[in-house]
PDB file of N, CA and C in Angstrom:
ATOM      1  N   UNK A   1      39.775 -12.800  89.012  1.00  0.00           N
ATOM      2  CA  UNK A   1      39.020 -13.960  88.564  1.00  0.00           C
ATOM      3  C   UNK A   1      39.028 -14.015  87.045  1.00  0.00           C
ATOM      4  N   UNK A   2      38.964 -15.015  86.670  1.00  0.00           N
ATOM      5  CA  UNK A   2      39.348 -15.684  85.079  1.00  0.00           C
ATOM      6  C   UNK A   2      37.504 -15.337  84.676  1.00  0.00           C
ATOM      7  N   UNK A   3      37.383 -14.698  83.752  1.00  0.00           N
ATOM      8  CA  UNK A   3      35.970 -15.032  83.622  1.00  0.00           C
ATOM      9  C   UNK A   3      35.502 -15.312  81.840  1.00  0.00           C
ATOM     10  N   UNK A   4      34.529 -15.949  81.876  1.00  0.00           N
ATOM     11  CA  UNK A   4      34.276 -16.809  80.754  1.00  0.00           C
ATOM     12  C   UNK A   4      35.543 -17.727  80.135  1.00  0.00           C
ATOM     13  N   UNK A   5      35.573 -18.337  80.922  1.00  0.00           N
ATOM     14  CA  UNK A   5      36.622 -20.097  80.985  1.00  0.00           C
ATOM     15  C   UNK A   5      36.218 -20.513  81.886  1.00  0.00           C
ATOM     16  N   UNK A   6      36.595 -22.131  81.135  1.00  0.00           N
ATOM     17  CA  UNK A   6      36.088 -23.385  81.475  1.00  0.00           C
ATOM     18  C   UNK A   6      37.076 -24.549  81.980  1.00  0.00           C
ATOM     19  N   UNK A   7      37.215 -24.819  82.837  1.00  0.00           N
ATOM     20  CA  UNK A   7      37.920 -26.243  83.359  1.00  0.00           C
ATOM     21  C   UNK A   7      38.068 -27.062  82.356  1.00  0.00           C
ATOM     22  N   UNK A   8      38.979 -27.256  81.865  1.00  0.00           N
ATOM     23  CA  UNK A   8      39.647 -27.980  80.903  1.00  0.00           C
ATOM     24  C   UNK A   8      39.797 -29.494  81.427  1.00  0.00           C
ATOM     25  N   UNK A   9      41.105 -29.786  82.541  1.00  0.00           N
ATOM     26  CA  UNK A   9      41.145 -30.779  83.777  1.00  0.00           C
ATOM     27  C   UNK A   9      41.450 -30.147  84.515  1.00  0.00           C
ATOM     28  N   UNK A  10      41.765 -31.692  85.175  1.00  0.00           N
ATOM     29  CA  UNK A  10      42.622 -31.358  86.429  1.00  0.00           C
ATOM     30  C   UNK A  10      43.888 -31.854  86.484  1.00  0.00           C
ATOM     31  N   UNK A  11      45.169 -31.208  86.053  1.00  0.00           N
ATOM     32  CA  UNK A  11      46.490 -31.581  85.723  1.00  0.00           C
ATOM     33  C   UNK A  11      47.387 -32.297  87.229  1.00  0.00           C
ATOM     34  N   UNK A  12      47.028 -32.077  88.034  1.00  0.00           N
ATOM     35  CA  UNK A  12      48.022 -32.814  89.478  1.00  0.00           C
ATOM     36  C   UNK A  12      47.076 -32.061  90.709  1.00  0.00           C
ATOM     37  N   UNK A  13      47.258 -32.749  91.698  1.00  0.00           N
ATOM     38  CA  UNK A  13      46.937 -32.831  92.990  1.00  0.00           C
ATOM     39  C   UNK A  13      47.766 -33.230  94.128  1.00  0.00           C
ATOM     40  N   UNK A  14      48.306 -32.300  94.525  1.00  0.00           N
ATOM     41  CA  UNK A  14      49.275 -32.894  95.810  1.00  0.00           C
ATOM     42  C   UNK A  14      48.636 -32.270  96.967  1.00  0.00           C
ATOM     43  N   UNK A  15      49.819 -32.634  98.238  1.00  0.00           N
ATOM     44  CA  UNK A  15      49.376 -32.471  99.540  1.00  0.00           C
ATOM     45  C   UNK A  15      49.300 -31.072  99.533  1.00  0.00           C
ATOM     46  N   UNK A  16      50.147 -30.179  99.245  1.00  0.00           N
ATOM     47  CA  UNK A  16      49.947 -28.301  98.957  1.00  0.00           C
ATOM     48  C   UNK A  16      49.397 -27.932  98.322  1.00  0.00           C
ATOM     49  N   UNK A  17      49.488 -28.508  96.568  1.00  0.00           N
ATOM     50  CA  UNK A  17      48.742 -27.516  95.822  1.00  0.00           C
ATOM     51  C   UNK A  17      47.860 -28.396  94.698  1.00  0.00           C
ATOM     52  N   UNK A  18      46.906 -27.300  94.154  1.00  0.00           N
ATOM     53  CA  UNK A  18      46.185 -27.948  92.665  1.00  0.00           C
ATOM     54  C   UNK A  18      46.357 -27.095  92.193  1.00  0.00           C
ATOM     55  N   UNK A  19      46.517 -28.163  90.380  1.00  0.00           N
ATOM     56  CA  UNK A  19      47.106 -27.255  89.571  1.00  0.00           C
ATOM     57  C   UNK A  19      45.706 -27.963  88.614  1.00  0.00           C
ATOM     58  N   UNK A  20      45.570 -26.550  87.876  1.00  0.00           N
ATOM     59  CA  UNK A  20      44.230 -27.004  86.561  1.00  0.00           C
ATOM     60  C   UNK A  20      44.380 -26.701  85.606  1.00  0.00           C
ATOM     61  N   UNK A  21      43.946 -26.919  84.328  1.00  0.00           N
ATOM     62  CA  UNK A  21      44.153 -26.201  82.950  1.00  0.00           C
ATOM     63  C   UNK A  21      42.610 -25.886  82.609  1.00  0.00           C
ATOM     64  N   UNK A  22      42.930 -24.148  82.416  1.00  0.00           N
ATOM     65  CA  UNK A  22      41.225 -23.777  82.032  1.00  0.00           C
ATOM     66  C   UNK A  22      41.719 -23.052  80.671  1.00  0.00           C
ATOM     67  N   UNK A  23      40.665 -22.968  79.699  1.00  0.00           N
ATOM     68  CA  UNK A  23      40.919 -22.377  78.598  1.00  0.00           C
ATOM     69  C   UNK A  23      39.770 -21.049  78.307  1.00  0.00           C
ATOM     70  N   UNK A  24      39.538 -20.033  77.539  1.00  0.00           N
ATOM     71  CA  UNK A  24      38.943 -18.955  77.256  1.00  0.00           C
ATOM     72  C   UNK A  24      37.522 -19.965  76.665  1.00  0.00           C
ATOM     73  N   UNK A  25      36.573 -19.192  76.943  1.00  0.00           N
ATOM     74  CA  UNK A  25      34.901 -19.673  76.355  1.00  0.00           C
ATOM     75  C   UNK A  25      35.082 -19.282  74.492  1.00  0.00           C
ATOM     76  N   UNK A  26      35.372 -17.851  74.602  1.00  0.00           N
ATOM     77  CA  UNK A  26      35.289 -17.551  73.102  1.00  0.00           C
ATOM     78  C   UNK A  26      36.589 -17.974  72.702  1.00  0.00           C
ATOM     79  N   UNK A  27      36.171 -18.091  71.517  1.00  0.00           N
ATOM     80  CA  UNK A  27      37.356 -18.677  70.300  1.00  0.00           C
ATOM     81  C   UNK A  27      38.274 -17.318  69.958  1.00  0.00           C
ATOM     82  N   UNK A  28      37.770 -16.164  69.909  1.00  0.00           N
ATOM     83  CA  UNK A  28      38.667 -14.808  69.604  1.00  0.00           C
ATOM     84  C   UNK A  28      38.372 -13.859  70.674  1.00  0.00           C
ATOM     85  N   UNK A  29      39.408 -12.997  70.602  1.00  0.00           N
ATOM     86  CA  UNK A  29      39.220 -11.910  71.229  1.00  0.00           C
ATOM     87  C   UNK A  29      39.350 -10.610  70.174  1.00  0.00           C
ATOM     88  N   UNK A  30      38.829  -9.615  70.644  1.00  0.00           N
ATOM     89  CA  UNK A  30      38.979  -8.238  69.978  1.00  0.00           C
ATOM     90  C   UNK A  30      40.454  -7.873  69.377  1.00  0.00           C
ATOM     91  N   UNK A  31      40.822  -7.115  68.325  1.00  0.00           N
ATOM     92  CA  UNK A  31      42.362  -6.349  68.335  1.00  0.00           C
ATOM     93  C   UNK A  31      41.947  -5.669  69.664  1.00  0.00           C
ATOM     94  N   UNK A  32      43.208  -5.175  69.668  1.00  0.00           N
ATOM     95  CA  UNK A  32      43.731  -3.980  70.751  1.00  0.00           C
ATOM     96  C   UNK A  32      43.634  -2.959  69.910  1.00  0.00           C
ATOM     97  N   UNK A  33      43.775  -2.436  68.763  1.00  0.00           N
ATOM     98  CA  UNK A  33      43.794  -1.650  67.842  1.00  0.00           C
ATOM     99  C   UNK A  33      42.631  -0.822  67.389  1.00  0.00           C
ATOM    100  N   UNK A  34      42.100  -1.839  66.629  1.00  0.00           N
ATOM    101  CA  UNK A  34      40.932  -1.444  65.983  1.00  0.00           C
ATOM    102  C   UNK A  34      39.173  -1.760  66.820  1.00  0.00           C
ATOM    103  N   UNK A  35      39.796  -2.736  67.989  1.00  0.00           N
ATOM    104  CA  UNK A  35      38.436  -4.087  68.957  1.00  0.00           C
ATOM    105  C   UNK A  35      37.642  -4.231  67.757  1.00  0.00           C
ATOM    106  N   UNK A  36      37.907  -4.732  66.383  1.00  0.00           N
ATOM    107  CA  UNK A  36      37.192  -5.506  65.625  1.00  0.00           C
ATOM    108  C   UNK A  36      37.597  -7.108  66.185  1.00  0.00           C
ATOM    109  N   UNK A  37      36.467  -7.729  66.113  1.00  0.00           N
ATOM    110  CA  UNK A  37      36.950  -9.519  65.753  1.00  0.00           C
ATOM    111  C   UNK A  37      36.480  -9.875  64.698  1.00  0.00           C
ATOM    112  N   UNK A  38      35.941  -9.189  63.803  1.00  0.00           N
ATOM    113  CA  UNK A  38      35.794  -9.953  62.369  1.00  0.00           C
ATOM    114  C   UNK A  38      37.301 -10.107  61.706  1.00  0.00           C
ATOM    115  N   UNK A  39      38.100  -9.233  61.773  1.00  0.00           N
ATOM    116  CA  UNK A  39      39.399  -9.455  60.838  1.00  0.00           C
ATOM    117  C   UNK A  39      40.830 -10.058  61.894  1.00  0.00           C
ATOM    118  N   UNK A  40      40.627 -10.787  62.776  1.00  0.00           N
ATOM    119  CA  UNK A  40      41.422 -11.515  63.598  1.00  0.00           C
ATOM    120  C   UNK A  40      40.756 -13.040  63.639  1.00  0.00           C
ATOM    121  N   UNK A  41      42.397 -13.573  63.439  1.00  0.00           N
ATOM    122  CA  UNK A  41      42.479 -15.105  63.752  1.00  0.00           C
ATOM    123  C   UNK A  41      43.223 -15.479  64.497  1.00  0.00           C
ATOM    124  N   UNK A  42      43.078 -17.002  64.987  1.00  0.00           N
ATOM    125  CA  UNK A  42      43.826 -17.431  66.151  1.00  0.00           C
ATOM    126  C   UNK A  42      45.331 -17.690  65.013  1.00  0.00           C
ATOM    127  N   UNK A  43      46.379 -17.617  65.633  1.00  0.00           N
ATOM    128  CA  UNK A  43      47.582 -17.847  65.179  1.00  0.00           C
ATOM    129  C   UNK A  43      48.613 -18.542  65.215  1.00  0.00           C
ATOM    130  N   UNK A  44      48.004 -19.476  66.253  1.00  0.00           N
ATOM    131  CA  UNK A  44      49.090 -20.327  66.999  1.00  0.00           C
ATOM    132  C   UNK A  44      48.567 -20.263  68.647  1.00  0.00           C
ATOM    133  N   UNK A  45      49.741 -21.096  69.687  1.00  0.00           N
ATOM    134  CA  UNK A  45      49.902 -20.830  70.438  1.00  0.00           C
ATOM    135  C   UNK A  45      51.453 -20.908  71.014  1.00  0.00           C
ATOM    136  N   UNK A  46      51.619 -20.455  72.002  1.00  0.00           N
ATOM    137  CA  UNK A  46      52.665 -20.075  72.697  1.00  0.00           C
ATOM    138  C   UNK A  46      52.849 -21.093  74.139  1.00  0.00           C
ATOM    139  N   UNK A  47      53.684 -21.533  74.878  1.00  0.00           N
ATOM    140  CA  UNK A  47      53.806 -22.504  76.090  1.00  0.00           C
ATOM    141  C   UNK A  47      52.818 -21.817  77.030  1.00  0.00           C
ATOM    142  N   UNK A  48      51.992 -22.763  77.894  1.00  0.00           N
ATOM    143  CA  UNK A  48      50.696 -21.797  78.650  1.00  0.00           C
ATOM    144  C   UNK A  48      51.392 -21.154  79.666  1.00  0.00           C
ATOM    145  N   UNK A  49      50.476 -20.649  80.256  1.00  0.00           N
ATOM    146  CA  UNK A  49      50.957 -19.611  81.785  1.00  0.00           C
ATOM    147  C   UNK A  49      50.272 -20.233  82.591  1.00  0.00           C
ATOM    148  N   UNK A  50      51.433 -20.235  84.098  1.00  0.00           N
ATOM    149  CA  UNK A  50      50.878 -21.238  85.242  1.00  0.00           C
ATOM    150  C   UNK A  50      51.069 -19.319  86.075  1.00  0.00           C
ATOM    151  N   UNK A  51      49.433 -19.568  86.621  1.00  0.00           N
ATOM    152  CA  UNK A  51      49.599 -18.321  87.528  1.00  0.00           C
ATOM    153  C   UNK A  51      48.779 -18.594  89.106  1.00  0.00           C
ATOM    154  N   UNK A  52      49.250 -17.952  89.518  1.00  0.00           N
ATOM    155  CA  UNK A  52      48.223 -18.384  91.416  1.00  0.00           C
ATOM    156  C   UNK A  52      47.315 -17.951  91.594  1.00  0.00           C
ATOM    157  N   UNK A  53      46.316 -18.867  91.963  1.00  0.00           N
ATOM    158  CA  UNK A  53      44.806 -17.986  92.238  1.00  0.00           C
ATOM    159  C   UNK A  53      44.255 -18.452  93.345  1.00  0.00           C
ATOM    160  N   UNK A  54      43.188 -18.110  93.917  1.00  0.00           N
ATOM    161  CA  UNK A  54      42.531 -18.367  95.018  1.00  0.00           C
ATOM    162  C   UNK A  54      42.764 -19.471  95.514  1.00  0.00           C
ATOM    163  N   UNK A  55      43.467 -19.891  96.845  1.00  0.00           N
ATOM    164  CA  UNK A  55      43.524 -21.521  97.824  1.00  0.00           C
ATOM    165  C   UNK A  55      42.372 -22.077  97.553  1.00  0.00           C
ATOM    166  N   UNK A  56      42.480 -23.085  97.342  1.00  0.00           N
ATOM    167  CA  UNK A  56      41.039 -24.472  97.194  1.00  0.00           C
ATOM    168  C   UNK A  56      41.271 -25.027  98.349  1.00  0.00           C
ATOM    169  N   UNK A  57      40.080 -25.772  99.508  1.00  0.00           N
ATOM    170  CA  UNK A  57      40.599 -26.495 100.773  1.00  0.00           C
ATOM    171  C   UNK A  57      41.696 -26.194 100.991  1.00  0.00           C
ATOM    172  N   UNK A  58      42.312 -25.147 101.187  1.00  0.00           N
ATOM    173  CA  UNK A  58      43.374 -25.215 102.109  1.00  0.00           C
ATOM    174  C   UNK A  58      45.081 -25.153 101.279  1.00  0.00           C
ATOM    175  N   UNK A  59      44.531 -25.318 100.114  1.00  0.00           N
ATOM    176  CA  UNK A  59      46.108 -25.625  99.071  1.00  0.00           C
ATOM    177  C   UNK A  59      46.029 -24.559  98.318  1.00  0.00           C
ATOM    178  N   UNK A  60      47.132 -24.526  98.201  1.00  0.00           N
ATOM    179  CA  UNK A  60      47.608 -23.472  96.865  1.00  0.00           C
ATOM    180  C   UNK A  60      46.907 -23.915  95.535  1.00  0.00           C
ATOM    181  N   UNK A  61      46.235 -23.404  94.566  1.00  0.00           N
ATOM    182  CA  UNK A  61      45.962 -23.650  93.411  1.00  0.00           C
ATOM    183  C   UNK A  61      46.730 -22.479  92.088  1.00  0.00           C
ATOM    184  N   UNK A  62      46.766 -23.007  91.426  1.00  0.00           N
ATOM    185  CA  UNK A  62      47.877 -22.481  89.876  1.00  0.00           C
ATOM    186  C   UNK A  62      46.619 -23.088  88.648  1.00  0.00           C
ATOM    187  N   UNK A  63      46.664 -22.147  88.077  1.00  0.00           N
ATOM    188  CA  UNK A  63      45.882 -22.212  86.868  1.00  0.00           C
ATOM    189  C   UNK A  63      46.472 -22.187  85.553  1.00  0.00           C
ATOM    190  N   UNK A  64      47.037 -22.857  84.768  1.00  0.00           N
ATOM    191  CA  UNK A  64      47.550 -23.366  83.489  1.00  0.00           C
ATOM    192  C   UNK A  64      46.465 -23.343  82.492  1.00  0.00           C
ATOM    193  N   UNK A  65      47.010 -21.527  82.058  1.00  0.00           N
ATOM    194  CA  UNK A  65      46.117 -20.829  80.867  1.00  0.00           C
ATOM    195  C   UNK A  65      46.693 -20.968  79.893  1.00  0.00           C
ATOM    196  N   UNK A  66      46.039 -20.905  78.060  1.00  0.00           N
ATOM    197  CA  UNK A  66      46.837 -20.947  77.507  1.00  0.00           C
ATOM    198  C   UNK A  66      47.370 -19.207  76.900  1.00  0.00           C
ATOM    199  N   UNK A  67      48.320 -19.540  75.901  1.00  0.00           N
ATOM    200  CA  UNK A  67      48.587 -18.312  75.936  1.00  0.00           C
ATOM    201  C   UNK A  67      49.020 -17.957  74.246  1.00  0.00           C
ATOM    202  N   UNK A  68      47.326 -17.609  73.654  1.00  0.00           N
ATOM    203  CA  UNK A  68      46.858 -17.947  72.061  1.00  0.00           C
ATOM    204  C   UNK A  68      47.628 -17.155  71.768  1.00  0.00           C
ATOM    205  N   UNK A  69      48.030 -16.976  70.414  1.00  0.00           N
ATOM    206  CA  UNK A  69      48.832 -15.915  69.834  1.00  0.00           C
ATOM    207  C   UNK A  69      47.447 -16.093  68.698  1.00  0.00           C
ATOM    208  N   UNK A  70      47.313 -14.303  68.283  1.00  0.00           N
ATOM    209  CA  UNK A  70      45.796 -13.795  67.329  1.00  0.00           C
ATOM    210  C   UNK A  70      46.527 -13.062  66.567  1.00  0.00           C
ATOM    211  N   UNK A  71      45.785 -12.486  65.197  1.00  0.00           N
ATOM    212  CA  UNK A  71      46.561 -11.824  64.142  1.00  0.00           C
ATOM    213  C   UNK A  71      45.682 -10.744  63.479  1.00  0.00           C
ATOM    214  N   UNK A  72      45.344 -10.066  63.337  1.00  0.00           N
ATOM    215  CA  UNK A  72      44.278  -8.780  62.931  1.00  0.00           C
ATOM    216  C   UNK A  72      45.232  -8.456  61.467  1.00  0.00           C
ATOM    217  N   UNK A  73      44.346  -8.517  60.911  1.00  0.00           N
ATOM    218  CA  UNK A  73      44.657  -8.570  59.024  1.00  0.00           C
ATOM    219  C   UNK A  73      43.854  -7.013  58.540  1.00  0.00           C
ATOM    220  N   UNK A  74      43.424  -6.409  59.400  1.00  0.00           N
ATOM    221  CA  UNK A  74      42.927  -5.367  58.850  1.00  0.00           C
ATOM    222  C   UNK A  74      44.501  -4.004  59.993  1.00  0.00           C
ATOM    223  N   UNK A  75      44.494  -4.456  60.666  1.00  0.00           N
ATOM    224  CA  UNK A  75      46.035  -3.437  61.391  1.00  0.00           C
ATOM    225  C   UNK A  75      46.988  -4.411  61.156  1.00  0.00           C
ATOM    226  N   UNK A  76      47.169  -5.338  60.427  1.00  0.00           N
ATOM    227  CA  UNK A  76      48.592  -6.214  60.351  1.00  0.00           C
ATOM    228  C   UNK A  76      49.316  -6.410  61.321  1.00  0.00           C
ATOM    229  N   UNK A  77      48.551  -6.457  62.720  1.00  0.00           N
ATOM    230  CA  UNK A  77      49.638  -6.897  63.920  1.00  0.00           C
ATOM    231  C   UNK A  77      49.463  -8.139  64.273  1.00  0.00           C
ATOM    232  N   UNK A  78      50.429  -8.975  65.285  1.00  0.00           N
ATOM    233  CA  UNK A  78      50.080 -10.034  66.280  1.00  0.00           C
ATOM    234  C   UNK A  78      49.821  -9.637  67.691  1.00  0.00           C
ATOM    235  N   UNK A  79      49.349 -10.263  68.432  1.00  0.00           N
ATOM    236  CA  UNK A  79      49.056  -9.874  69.652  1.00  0.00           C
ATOM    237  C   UNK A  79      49.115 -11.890  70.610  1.00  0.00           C
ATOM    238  N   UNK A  80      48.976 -11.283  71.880  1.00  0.00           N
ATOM    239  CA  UNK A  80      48.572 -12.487  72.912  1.00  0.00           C
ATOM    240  C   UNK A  80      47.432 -12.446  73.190  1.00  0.00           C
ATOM    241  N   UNK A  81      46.588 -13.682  73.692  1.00  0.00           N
ATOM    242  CA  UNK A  81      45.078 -13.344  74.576  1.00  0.00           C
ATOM    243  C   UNK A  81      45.752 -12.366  75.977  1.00  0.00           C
ATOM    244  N   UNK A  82      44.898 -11.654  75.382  1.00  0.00           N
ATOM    245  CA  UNK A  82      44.704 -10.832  77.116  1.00  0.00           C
ATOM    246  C   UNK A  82      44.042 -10.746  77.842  1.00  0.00           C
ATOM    247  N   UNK A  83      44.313 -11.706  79.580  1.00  0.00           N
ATOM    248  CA  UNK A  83      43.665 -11.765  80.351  1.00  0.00           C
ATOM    249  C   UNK A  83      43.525 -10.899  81.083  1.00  0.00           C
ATOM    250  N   UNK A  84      42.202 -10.267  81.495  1.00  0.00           N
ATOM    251  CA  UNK A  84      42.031  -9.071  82.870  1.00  0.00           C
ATOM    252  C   UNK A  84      42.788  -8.974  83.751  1.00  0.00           C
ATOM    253  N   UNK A  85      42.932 -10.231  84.577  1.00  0.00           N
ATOM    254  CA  UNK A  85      43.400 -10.052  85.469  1.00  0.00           C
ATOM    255  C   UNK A  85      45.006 -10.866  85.913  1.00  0.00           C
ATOM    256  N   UNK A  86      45.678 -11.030  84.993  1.00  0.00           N
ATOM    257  CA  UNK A  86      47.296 -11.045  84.682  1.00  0.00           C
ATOM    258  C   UNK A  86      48.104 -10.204  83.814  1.00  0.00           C
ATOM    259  N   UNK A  87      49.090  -9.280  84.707  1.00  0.00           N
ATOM    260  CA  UNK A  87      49.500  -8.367  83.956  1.00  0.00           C
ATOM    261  C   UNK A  87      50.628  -9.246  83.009  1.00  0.00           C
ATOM    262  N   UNK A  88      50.550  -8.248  82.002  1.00  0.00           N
ATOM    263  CA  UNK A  88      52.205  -9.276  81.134  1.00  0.00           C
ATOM    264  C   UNK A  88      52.862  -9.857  81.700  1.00  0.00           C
ATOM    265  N   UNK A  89      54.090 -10.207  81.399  1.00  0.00           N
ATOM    266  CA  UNK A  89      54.623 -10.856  81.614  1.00  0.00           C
ATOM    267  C   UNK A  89      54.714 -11.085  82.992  1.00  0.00           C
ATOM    268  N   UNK A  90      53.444 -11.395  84.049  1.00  0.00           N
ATOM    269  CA  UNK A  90      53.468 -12.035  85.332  1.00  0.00           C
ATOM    270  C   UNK A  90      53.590 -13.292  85.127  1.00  0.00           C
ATOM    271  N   UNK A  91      53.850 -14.234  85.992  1.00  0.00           N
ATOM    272  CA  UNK A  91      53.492 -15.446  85.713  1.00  0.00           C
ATOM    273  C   UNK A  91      52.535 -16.214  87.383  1.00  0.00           C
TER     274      UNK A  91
END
């Protein structure tokens, strides 16, 4: 489960599946490095991720996350949002 995000829309509806776009509640996430968020910014983004989650009535549903690119100025790295429960490069 996606947790703290919000239903963005609702991108299509067919006879099999719904597809939605939800986005993250907070604006940052922690480094991986240091888990400061004072010295990380959002950086961009990257094309979202369509991934499968729980059937709605009966259909397949896909969730169209985005997929922020963040920058930590105190470890000089980039990173992706990282969601709990999608490993890398799953889709």
């Amino acid at each position: 489960m996606l947790q703290h995000h919000c239903l963005q829309s609702v991108v299509s509806i067919h006879e099999t599946e719904v597809h939605l776009e939800t986005s993250p509640v907070p604006y940052k996430q922690a480094c991986p490095l240091c888990h400061s968020e004072e010295a990380v910014k959002r950086d961009g983004r990257n094309k979202p991720r369509k991934i499968r989650h729980v059937s709605i009535f009966g259909k397949k549903c896909f969730l169209h996350i985005p997929s922020l690119r963040l920058a930590c100025s105190r470890c000089n790295i980039g990173f992706v949002w990282s969601y709990s429960c999608v490993c890398s490069k799953e889709q």
